[in-house]
N, C-alpha and C. Protein backbone atom coordinates (compact mmCIF):
# COMPACT_ATOMS: atom_id res chain seq x y z
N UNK A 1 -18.68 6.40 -8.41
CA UNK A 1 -17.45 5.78 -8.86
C UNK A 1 -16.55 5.46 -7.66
N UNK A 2 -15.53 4.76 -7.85
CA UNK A 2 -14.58 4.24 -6.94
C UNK A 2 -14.09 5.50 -6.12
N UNK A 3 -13.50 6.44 -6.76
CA UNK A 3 -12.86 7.33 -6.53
C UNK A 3 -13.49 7.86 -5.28
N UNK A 4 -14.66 8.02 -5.09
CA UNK A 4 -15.45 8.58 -4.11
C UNK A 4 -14.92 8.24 -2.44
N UNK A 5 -14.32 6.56 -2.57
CA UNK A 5 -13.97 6.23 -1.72
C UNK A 5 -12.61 6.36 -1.11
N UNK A 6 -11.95 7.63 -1.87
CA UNK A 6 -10.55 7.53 -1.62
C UNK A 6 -10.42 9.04 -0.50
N UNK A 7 -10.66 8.53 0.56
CA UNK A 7 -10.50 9.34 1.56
C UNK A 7 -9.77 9.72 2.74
N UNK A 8 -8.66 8.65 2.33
CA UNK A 8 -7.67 8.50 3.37
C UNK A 8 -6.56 8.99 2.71
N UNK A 9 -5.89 9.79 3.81
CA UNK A 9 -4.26 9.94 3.24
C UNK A 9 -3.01 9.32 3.60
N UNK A 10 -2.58 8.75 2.44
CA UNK A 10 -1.72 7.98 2.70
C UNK A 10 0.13 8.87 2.48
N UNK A 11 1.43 8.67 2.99
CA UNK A 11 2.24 8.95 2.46
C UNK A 11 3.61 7.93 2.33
N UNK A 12 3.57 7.90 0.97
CA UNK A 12 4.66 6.92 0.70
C UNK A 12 6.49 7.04 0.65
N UNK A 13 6.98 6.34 1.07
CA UNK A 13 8.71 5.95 1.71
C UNK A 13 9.28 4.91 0.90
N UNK A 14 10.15 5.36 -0.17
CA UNK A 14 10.79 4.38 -0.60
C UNK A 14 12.31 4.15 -0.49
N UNK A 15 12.46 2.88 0.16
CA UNK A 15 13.87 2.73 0.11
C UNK A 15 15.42 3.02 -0.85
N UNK A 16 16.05 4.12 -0.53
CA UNK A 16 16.81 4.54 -1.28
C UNK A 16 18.25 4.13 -0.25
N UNK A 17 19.27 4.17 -0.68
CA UNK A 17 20.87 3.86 -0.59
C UNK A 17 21.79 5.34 -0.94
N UNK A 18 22.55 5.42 0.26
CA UNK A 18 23.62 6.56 0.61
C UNK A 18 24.62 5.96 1.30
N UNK A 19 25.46 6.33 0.57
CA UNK A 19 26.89 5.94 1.74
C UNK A 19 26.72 4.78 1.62
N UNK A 20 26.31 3.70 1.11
CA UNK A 20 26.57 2.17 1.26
C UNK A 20 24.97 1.82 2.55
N UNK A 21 24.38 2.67 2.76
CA UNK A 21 23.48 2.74 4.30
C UNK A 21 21.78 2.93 3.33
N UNK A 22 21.14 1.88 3.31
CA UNK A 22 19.85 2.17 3.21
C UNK A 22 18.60 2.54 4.22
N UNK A 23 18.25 3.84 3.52
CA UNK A 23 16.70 4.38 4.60
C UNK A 23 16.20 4.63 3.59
N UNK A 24 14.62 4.52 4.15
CA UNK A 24 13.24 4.93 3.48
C UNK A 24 13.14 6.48 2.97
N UNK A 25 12.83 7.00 2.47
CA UNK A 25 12.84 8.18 2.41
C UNK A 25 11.27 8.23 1.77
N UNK A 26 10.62 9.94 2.00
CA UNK A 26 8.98 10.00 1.64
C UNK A 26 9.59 10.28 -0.02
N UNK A 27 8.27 9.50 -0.61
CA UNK A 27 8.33 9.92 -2.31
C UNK A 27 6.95 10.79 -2.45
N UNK A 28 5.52 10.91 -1.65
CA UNK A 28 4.87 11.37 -2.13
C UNK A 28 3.61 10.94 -1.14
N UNK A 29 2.22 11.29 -1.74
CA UNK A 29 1.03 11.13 -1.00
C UNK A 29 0.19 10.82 -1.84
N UNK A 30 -1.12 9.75 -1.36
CA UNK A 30 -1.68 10.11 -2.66
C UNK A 30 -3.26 9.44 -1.44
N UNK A 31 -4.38 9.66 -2.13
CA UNK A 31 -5.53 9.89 -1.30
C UNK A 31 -6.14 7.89 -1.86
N UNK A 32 -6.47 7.17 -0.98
CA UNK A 32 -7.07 5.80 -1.03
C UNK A 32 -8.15 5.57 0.00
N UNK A 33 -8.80 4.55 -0.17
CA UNK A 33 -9.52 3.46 0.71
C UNK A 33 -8.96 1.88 1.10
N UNK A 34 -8.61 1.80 2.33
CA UNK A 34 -7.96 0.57 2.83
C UNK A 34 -9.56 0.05 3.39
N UNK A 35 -9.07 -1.29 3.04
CA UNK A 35 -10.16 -2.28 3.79
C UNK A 35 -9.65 -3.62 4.14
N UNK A 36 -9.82 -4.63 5.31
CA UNK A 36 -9.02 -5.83 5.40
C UNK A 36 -9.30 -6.58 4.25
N UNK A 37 -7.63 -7.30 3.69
CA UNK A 37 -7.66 -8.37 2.94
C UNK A 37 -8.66 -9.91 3.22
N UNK A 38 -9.39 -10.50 2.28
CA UNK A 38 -9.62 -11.15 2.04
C UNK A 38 -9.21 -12.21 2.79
N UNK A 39 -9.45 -13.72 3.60
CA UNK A 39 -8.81 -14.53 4.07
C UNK A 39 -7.91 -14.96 3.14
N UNK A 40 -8.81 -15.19 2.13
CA UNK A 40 -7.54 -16.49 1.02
C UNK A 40 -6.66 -15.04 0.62
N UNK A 41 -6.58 -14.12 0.42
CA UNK A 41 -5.87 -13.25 -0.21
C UNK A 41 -4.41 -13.23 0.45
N UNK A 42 -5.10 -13.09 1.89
CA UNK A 42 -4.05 -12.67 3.18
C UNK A 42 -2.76 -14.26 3.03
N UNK A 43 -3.91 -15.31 3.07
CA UNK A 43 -2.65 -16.39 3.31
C UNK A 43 -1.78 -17.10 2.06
N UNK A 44 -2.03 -16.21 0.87
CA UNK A 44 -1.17 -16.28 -0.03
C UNK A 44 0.47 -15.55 0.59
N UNK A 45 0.00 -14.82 1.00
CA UNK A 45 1.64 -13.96 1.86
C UNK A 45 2.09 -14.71 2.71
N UNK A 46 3.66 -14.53 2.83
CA UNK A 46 4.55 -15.61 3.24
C UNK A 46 4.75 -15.39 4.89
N UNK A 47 3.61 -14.31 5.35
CA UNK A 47 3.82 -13.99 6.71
C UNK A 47 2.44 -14.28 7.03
N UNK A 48 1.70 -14.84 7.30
CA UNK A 48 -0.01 -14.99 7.08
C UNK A 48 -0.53 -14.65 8.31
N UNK A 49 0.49 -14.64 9.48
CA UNK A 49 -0.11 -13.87 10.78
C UNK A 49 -0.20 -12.64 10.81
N UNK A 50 -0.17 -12.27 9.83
CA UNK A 50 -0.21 -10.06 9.75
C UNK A 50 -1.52 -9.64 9.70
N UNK A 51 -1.43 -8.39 9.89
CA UNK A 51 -2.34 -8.04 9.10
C UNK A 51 -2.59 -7.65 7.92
N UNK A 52 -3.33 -7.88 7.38
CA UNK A 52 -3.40 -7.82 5.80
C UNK A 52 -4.43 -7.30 5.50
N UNK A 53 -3.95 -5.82 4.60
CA UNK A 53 -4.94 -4.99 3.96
C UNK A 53 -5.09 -4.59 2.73
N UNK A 54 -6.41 -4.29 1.97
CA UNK A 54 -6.11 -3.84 0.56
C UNK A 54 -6.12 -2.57 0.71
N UNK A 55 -5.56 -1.80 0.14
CA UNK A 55 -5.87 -0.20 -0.65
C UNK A 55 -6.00 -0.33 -1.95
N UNK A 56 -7.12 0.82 -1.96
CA UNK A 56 -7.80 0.61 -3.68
C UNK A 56 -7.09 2.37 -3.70
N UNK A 57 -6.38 3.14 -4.87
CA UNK A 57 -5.83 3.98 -5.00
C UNK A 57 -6.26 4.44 -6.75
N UNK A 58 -6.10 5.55 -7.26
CA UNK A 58 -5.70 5.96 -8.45
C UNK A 58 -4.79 4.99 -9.25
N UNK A 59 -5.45 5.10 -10.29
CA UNK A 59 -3.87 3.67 -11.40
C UNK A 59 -3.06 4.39 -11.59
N UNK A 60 -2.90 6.36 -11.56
CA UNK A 60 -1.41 6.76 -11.80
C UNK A 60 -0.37 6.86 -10.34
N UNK A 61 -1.37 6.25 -9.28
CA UNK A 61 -0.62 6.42 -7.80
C UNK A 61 1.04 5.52 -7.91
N UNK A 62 2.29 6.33 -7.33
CA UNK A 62 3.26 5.92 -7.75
C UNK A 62 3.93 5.27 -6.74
N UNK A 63 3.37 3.94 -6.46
CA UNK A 63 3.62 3.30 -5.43
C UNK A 63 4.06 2.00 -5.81
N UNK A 64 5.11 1.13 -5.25
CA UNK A 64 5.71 -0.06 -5.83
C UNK A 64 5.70 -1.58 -4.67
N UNK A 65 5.59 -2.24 -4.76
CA UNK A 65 6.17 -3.18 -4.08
C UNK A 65 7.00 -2.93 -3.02
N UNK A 66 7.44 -3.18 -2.42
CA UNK A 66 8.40 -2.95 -1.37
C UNK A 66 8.47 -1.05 -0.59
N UNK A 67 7.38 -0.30 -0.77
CA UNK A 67 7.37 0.60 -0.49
C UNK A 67 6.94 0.30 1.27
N UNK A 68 6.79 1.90 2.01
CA UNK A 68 5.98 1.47 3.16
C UNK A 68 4.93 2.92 2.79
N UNK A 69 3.90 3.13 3.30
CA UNK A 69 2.99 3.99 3.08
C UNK A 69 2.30 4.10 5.11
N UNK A 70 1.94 5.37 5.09
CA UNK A 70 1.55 5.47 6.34
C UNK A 70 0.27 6.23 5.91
N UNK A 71 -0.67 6.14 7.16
CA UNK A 71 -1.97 6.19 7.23
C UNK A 71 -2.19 7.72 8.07
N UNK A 72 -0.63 7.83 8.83
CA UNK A 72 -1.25 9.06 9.73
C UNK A 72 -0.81 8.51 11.08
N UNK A 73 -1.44 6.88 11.62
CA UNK A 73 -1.38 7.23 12.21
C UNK A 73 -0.66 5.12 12.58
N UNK A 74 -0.40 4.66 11.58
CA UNK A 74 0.30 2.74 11.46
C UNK A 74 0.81 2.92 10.00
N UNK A 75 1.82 2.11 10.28
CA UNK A 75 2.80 1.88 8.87
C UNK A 75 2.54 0.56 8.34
N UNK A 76 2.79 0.69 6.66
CA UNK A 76 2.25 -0.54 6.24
C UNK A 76 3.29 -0.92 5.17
N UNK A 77 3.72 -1.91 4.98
CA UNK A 77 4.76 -2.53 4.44
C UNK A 77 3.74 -3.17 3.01
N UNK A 78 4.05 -2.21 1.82
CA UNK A 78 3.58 -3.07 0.57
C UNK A 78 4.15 -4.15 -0.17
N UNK A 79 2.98 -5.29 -0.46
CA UNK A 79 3.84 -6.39 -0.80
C UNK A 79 3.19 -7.14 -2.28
N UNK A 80 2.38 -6.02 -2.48
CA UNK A 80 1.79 -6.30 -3.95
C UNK A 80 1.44 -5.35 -4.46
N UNK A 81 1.16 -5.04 -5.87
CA UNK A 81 0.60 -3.54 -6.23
C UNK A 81 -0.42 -4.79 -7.97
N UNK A 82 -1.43 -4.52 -7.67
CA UNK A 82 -2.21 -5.33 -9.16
C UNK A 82 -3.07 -4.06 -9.58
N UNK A 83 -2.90 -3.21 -11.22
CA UNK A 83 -3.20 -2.39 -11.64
C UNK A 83 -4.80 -3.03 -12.26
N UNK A 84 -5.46 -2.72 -12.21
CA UNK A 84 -7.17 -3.18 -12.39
C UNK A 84 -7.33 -1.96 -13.48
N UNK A 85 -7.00 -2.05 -14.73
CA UNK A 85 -7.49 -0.85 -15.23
C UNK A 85 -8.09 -1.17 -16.10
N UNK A 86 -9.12 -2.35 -16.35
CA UNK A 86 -10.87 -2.51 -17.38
C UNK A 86 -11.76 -2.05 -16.35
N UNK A 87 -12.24 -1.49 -17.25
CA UNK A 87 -14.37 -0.75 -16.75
C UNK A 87 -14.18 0.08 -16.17
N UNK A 88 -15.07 0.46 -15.82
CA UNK A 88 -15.14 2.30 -15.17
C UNK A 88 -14.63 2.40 -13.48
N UNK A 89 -14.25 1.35 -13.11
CA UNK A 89 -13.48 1.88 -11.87
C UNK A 89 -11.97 1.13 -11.88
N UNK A 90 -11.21 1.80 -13.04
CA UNK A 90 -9.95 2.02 -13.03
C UNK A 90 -9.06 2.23 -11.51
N UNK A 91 -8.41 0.84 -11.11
CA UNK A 91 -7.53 1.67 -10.15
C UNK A 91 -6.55 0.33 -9.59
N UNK A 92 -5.83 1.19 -8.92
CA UNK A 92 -4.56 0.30 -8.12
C UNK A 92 -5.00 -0.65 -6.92
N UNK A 93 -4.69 -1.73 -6.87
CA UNK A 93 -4.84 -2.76 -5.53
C UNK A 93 -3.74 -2.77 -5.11
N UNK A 94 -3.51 -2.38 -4.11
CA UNK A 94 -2.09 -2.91 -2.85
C UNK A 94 -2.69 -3.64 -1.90
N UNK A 95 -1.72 -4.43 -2.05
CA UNK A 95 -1.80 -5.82 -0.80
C UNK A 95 -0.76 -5.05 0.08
N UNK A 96 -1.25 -4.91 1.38
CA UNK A 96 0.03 -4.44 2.63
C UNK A 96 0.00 -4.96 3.62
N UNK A 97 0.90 -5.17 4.55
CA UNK A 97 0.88 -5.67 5.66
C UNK A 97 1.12 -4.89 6.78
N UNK A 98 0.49 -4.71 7.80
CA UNK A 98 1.04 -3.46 9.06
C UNK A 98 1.85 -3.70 9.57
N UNK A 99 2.69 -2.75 9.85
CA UNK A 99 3.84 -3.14 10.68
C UNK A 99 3.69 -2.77 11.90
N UNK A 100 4.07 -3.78 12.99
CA UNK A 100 3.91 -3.79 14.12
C UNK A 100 5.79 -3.16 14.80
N UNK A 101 5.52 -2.22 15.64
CA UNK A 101 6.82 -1.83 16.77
C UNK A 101 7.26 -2.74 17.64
N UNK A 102 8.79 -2.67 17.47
CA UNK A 102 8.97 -3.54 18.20
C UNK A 102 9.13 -3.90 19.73
């Protein structure tokens, strides 16, 4: 099954608001497989020079759009989340993009 392939740990940062001042803050972790996006996939995104990756995750993984998720060891800016949940490998697609330092 899919699941087999979820061997990476990821931990997710979602943008929250204090004081009028927004930062990321961690919401959680959850175990996936990243692999590079697709060409046509990648240049649907409005930045098409990125890099562009899928993670295949759990369908209860609580991860949104606009999150960032880290690998350990590169940060990745999510910019899609498509829930795949017919047939026996139930699970989450994130489209992400890496973020590069500046």
């Amino acid at each position: 099954m899919i699941e087999n392939f979820y061997t990476t740990s990821f931990t997710v940062s979602r943008l929250s608001y204090a004081g009028g001042k927004g930062t990321y803050a961690s919401v959680g972790t959850f175990y996936g497989h990243m692999q590079q996006a697709q060409t046509l996939t990648a240049e649907q995104l409005p930045n098409r020079f990125a890099e562009v990756h899928s993670v295949w995750c759990d369908e209860s993984t609580d991860v949104k759009a606009g999150d960032r998720i880290n690998d350990g060891t590169n940060d990745y800016k999510v910019q899609g989340v498509q829930l795949n949940n017919v047939g026996l490998n139930r699970h989450k697609e994130l489209l992400v993009n890496k973020e590069h330092a500046e």
